[in-house]
PDB file of N, CA and C in Angstrom:
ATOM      1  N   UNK A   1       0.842  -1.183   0.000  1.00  0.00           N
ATOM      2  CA  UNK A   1       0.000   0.000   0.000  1.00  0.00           C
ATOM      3  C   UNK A   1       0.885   1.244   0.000  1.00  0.00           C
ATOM      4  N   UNK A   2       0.247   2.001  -0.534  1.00  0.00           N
ATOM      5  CA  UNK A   2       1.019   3.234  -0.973  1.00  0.00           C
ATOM      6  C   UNK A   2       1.048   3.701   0.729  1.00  0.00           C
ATOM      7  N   UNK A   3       2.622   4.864   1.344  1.00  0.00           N
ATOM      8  CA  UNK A   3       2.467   5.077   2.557  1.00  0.00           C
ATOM      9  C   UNK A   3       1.522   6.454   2.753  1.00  0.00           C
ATOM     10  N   UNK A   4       1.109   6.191   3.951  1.00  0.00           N
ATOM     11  CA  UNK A   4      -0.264   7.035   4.535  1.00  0.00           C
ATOM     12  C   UNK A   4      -1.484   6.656   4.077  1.00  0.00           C
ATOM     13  N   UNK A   5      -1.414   5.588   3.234  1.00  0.00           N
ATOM     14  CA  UNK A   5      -3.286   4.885   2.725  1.00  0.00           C
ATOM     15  C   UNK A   5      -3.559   4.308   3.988  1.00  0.00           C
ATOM     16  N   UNK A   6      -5.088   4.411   4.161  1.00  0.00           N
ATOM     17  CA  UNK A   6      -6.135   3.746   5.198  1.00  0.00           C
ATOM     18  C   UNK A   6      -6.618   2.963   4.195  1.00  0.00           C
ATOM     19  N   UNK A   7      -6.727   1.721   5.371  1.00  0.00           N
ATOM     20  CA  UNK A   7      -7.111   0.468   5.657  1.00  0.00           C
ATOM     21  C   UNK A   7      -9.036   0.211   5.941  1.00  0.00           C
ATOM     22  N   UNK A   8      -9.318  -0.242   5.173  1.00  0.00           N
ATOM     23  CA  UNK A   8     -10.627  -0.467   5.739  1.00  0.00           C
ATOM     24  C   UNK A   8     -11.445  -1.847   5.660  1.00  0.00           C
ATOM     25  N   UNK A   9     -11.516  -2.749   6.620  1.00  0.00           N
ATOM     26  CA  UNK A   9     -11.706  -4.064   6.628  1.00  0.00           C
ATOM     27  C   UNK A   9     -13.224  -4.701   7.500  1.00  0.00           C
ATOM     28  N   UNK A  10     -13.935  -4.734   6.452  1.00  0.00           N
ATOM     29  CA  UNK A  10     -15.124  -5.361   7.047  1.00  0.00           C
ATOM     30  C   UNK A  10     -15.499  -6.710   6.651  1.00  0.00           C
ATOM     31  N   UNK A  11     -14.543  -6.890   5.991  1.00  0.00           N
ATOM     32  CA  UNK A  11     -14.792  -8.873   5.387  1.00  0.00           C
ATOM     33  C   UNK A  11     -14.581  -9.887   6.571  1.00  0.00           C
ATOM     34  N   UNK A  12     -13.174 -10.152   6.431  1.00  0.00           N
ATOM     35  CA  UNK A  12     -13.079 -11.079   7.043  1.00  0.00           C
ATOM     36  C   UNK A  12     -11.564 -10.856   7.830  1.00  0.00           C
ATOM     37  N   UNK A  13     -11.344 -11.108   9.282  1.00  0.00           N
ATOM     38  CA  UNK A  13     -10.506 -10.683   9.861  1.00  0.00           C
ATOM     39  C   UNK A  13      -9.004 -11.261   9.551  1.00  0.00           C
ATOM     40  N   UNK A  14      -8.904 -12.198   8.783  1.00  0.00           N
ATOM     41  CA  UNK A  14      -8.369 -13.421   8.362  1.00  0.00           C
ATOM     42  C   UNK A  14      -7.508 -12.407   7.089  1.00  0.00           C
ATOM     43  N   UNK A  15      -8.250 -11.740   6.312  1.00  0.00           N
ATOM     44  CA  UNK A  15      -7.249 -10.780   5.140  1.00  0.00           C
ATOM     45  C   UNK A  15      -6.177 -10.077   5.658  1.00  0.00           C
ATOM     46  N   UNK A  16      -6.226  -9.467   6.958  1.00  0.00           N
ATOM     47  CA  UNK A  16      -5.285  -8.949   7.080  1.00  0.00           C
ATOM     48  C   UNK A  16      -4.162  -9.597   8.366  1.00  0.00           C
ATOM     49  N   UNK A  17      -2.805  -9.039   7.598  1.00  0.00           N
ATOM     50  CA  UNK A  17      -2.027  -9.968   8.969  1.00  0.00           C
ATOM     51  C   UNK A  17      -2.083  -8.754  10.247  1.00  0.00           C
ATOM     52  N   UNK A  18      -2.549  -9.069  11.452  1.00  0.00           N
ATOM     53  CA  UNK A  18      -2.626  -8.257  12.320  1.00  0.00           C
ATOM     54  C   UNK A  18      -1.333  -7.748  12.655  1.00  0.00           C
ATOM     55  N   UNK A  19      -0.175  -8.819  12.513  1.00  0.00           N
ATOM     56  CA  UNK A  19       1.695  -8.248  13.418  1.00  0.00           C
ATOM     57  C   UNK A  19       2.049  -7.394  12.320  1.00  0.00           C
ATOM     58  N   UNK A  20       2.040  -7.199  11.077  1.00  0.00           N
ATOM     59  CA  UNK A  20       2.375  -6.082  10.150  1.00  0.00           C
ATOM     60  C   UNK A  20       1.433  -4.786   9.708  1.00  0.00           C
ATOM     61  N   UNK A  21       0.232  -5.101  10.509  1.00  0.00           N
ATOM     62  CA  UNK A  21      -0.939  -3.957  10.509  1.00  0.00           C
ATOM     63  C   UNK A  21      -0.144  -2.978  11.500  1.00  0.00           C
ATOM     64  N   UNK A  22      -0.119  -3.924  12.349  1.00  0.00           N
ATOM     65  CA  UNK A  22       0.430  -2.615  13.784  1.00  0.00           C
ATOM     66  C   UNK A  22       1.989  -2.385  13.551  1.00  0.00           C
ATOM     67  N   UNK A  23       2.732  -3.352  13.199  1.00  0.00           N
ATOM     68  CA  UNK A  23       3.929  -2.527  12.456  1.00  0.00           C
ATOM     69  C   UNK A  23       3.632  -1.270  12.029  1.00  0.00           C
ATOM     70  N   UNK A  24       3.196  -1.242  10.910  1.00  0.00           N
ATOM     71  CA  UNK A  24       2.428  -0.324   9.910  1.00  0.00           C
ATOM     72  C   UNK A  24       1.930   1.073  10.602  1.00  0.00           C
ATOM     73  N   UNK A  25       0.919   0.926  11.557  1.00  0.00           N
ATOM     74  CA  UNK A  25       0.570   1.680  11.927  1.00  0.00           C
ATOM     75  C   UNK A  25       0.893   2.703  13.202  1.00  0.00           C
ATOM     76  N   UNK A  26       2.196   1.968  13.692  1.00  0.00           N
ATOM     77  CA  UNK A  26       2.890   2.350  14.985  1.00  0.00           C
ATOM     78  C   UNK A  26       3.681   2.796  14.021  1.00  0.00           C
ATOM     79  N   UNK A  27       4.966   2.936  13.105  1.00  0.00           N
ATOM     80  CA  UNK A  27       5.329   3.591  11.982  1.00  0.00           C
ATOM     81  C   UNK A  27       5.084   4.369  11.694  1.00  0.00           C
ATOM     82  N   UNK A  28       3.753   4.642  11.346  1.00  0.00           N
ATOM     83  CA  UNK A  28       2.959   5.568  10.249  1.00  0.00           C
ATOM     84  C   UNK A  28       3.349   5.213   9.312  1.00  0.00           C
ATOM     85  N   UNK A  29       3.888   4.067   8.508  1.00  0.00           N
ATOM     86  CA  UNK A  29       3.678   3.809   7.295  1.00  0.00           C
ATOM     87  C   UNK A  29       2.581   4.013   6.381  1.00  0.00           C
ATOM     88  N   UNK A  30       1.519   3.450   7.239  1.00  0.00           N
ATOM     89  CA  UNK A  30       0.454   3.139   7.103  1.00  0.00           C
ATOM     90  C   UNK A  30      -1.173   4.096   8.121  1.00  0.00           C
ATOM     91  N   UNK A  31      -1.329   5.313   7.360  1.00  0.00           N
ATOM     92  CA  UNK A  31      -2.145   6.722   7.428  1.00  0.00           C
ATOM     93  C   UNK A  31      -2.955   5.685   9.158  1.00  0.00           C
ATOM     94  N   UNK A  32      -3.516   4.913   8.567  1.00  0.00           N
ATOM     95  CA  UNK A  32      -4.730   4.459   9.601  1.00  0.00           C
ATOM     96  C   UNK A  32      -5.817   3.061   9.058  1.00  0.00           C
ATOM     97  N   UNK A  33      -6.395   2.647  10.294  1.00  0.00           N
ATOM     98  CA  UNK A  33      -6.995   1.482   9.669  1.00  0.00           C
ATOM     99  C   UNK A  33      -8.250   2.027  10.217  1.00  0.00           C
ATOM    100  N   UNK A  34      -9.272   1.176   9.572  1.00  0.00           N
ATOM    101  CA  UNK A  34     -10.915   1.145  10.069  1.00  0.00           C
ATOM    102  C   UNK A  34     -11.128  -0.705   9.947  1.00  0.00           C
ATOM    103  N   UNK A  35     -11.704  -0.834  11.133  1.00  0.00           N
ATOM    104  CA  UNK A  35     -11.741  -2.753  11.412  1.00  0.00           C
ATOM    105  C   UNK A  35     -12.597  -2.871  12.120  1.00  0.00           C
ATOM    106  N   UNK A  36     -13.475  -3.716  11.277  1.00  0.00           N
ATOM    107  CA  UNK A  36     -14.872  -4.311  12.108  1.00  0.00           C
ATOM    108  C   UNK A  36     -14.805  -5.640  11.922  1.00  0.00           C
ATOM    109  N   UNK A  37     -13.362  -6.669  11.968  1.00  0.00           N
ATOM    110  CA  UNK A  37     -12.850  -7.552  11.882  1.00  0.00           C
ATOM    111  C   UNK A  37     -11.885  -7.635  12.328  1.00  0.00           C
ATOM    112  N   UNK A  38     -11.273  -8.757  12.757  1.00  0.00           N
ATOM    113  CA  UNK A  38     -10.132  -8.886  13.426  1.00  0.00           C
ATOM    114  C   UNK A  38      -9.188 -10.331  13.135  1.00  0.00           C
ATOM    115  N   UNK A  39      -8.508 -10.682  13.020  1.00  0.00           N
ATOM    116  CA  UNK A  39      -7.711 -11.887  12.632  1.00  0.00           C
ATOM    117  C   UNK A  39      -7.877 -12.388  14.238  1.00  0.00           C
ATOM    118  N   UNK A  40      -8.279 -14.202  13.996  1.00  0.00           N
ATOM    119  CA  UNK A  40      -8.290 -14.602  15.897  1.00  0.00           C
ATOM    120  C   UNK A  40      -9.480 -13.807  16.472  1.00  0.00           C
ATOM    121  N   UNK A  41     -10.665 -13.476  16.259  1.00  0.00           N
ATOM    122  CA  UNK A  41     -11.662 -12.480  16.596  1.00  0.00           C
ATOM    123  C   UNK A  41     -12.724 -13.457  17.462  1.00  0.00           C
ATOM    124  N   UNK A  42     -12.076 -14.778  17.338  1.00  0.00           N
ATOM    125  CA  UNK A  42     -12.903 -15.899  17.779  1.00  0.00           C
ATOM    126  C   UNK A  42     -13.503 -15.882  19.555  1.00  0.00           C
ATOM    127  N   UNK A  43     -14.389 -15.606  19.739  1.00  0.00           N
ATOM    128  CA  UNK A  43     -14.679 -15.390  21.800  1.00  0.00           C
ATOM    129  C   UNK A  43     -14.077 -14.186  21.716  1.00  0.00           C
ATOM    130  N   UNK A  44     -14.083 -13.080  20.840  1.00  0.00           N
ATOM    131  CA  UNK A  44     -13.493 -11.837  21.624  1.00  0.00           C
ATOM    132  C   UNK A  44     -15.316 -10.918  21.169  1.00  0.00           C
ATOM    133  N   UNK A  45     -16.112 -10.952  20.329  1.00  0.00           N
ATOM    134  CA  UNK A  45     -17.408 -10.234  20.187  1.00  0.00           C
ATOM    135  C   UNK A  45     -18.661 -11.433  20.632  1.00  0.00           C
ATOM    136  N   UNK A  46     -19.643 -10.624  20.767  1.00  0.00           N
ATOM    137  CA  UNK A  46     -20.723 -11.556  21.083  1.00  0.00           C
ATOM    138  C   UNK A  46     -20.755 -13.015  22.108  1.00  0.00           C
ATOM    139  N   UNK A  47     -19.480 -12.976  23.240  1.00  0.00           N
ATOM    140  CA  UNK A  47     -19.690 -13.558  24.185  1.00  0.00           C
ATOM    141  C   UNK A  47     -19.856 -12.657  25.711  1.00  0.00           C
ATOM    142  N   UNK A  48     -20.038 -13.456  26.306  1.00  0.00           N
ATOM    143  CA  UNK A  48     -20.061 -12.736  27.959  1.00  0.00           C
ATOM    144  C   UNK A  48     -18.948 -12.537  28.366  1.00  0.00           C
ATOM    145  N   UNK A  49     -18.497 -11.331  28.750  1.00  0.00           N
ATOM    146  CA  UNK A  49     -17.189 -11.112  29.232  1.00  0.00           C
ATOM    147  C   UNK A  49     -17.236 -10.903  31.094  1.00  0.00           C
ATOM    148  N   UNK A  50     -18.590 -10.715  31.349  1.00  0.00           N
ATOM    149  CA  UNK A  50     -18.611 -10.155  32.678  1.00  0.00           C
ATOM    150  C   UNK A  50     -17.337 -10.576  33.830  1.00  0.00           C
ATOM    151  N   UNK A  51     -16.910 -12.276  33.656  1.00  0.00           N
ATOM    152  CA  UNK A  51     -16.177 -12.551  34.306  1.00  0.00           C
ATOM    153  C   UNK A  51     -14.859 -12.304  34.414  1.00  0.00           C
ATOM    154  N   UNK A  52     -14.476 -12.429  32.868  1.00  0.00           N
ATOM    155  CA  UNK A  52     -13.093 -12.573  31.994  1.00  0.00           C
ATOM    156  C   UNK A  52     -12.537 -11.485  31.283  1.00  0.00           C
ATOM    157  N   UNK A  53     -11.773 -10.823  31.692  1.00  0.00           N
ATOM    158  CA  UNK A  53     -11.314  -9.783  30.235  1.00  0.00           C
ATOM    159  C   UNK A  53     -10.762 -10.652  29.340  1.00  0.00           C
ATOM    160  N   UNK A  54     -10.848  -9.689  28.011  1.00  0.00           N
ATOM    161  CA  UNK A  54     -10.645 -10.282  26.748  1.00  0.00           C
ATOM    162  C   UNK A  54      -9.192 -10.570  26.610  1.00  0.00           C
ATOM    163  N   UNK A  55      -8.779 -11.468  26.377  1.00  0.00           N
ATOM    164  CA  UNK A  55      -7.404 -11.654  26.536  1.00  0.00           C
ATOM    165  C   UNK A  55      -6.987 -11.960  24.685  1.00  0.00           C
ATOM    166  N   UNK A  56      -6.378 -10.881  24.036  1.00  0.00           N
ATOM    167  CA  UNK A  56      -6.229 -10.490  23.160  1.00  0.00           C
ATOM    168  C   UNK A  56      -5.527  -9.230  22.951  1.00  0.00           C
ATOM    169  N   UNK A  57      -4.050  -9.859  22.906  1.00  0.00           N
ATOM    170  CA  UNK A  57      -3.135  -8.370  22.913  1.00  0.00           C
ATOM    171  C   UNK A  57      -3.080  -7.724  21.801  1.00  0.00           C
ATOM    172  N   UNK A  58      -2.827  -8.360  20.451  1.00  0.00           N
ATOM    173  CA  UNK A  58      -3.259  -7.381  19.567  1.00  0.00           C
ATOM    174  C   UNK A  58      -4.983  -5.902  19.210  1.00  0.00           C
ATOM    175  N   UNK A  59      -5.307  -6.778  20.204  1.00  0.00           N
ATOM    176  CA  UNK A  59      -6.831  -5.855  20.174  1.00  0.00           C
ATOM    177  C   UNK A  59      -6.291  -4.972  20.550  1.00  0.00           C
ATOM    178  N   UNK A  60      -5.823  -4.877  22.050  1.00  0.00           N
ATOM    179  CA  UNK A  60      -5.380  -4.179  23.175  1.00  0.00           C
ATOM    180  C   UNK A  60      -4.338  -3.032  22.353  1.00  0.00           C
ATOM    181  N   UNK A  61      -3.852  -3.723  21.448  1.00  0.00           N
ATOM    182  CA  UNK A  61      -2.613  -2.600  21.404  1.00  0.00           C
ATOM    183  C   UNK A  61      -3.497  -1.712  19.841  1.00  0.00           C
ATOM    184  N   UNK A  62      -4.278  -2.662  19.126  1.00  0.00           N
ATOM    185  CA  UNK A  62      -5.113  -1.885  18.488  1.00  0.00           C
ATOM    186  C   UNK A  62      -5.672   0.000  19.092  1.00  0.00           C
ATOM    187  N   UNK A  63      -6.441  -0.891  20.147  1.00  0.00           N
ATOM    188  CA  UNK A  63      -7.511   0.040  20.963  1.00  0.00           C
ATOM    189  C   UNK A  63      -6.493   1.117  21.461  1.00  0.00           C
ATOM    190  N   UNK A  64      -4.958   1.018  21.665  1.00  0.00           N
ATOM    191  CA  UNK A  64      -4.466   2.393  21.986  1.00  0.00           C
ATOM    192  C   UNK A  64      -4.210   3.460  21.087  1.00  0.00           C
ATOM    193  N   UNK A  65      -4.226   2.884  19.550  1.00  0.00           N
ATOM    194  CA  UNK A  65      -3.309   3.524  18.663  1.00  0.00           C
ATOM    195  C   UNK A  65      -4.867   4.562  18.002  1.00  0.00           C
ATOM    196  N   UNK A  66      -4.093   6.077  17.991  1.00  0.00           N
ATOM    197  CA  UNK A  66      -4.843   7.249  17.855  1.00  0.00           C
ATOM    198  C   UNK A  66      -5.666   6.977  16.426  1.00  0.00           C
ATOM    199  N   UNK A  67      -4.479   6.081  14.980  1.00  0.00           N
ATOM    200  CA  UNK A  67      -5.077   6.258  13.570  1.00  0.00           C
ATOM    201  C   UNK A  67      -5.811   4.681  13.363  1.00  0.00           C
ATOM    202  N   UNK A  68      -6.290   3.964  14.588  1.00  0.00           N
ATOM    203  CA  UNK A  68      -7.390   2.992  14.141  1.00  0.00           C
ATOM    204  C   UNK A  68      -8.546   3.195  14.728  1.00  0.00           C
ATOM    205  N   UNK A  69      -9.693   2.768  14.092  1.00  0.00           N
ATOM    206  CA  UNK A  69     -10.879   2.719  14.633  1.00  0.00           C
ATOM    207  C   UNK A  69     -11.500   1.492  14.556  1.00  0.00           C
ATOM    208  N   UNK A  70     -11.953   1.032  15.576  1.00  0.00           N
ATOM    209  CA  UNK A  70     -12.535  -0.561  15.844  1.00  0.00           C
ATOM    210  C   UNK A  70     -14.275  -0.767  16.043  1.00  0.00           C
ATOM    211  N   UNK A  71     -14.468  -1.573  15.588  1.00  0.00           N
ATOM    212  CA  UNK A  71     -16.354  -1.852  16.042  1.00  0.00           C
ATOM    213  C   UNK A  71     -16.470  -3.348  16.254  1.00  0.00           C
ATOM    214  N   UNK A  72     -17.326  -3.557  16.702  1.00  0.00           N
ATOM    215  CA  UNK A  72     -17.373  -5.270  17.231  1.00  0.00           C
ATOM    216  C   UNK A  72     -18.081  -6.029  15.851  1.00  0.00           C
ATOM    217  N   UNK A  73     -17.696  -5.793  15.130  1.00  0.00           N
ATOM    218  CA  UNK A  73     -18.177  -7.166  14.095  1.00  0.00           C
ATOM    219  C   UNK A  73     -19.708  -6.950  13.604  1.00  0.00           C
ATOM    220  N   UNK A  74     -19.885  -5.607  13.056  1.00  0.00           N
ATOM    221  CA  UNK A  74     -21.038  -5.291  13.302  1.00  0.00           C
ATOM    222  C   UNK A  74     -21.341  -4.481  11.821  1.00  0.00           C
ATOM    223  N   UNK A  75     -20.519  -4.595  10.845  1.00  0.00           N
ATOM    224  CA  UNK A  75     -21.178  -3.928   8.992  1.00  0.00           C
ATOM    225  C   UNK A  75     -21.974  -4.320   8.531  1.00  0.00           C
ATOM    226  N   UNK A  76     -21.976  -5.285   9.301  1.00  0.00           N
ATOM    227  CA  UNK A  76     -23.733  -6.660   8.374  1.00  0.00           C
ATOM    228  C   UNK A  76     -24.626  -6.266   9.151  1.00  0.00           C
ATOM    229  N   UNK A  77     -24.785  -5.133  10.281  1.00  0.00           N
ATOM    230  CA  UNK A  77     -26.063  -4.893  10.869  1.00  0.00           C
ATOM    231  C   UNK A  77     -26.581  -4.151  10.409  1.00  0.00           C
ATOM    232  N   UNK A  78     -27.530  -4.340   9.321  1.00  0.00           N
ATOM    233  CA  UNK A  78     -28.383  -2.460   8.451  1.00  0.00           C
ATOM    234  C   UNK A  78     -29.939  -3.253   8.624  1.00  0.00           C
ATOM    235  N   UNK A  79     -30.608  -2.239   8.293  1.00  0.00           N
ATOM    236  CA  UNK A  79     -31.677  -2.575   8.437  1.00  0.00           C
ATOM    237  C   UNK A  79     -32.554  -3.818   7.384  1.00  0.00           C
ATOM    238  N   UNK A  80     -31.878  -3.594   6.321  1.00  0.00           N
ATOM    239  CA  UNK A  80     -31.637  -4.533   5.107  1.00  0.00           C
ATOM    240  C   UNK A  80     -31.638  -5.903   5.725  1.00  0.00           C
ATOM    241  N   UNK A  81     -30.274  -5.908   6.123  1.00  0.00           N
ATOM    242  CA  UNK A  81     -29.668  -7.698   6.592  1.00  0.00           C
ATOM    243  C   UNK A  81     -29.873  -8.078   7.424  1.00  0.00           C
ATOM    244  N   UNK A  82     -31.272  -7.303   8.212  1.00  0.00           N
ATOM    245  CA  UNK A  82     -31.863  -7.905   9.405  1.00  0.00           C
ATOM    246  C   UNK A  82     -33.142  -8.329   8.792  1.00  0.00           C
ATOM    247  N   UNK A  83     -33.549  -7.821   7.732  1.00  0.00           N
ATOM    248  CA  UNK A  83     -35.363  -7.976   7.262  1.00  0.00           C
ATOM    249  C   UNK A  83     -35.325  -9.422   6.613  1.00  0.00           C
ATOM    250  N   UNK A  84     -33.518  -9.424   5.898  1.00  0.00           N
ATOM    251  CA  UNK A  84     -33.364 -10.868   4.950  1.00  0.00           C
ATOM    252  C   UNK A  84     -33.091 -11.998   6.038  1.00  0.00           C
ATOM    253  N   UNK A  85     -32.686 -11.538   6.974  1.00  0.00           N
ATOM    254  CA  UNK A  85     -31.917 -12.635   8.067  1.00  0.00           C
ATOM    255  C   UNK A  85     -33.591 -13.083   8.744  1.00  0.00           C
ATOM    256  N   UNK A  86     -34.402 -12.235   8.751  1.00  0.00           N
ATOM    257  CA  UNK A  86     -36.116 -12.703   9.540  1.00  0.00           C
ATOM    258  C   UNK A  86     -36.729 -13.360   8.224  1.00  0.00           C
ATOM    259  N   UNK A  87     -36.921 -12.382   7.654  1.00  0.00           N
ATOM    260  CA  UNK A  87     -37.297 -13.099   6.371  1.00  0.00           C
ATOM    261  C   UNK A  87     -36.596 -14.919   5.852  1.00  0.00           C
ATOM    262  N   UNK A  88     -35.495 -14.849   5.848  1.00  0.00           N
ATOM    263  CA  UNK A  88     -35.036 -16.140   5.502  1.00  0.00           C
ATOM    264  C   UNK A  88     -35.392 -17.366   6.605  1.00  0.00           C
ATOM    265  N   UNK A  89     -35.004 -16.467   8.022  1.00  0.00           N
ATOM    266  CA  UNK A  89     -35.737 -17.464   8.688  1.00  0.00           C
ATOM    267  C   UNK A  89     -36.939 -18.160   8.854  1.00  0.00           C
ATOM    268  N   UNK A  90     -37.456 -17.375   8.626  1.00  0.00           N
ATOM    269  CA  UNK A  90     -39.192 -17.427   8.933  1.00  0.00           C
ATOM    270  C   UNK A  90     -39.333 -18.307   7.433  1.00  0.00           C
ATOM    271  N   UNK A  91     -39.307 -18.255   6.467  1.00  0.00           N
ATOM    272  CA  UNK A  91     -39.167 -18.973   5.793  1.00  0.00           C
ATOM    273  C   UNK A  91     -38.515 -20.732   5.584  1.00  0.00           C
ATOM    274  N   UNK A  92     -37.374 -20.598   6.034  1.00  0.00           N
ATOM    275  CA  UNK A  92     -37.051 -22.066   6.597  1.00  0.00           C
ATOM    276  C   UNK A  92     -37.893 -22.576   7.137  1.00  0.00           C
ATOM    277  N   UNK A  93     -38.849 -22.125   8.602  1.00  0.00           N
ATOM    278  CA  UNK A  93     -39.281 -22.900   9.036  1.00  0.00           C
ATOM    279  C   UNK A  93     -40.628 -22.768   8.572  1.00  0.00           C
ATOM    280  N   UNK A  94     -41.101 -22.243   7.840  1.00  0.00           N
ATOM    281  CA  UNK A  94     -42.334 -22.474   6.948  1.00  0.00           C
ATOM    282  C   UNK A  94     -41.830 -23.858   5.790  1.00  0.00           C
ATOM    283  N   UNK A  95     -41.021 -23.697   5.582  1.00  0.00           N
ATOM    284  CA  UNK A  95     -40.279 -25.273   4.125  1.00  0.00           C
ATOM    285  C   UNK A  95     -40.421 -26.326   5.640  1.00  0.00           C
ATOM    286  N   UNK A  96     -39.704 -26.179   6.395  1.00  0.00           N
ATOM    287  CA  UNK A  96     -39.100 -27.496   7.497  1.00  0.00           C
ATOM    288  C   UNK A  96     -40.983 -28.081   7.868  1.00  0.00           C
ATOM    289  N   UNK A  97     -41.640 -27.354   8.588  1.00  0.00           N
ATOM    290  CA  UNK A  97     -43.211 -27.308   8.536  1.00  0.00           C
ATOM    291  C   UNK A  97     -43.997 -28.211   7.602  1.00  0.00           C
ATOM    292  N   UNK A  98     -43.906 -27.165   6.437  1.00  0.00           N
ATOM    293  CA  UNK A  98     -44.633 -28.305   5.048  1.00  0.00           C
ATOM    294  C   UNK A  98     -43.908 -29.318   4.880  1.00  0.00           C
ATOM    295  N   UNK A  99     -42.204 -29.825   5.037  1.00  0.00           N
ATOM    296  CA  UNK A  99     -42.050 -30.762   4.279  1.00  0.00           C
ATOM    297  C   UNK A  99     -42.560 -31.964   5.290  1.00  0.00           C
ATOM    298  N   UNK A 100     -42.979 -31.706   6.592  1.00  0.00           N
ATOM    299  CA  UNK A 100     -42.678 -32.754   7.965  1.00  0.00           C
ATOM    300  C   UNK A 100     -44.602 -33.105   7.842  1.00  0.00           C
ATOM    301  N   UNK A 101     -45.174 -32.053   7.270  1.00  0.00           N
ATOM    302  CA  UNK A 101     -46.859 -32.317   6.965  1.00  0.00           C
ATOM    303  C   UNK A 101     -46.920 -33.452   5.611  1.00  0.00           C
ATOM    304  N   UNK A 102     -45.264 -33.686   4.962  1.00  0.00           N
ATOM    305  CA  UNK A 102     -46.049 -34.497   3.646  1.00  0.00           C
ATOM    306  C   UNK A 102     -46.065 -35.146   3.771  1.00  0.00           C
TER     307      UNK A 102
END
């Protein structure tokens, strides 16, 4: 990447290597990232933490640096990909229903 380009990753946390992101961005090679993914992101969103902090140092050292911005795994939430996600469901179990009546 050309130096000072931002990063912006909502696919899959797995594209980017996290140990040369923060190279990158502790540098300033690299302008800044935007990440609503994380490489290893596995038990770090959408579990209970009440007991446990997240034990995940690259997050950690993410969450200090001034040119990233982080969100919990959350670009697929629009109002859209919630109507298809009810919709599809509700549908399955309308097929699962009829096929168990034939």
């Amino acid at each position: 990447m050309k130096p000072g380009a931002l990063l912006v990753n909502t696919g899959r946390g797995a594209l980017v290597d996290t140990d040369a992101l923060l190279v990158a961005l502790e540098s300033g090679r690299l302008g800044g990232a935007a990440l609503d993914v994380l490489e290893g992101e596995e038990g770090i969103f959408y579990c209970d933490r009440r007991t446990r902090p997240v034990d995940h140092p690259p997050l950690r050292r993410l969450q200090q640096l001034p040119n990233a911005i982080l969100t919990p795994h959350t670009a697929y939430y629009t109002v859209r990909a919630l109507h298809d996600t009810v919709e599809t469901t509700l549908m399955n179990c309308v097929t699962f229903e009829r096929s168990r009546a034939a």
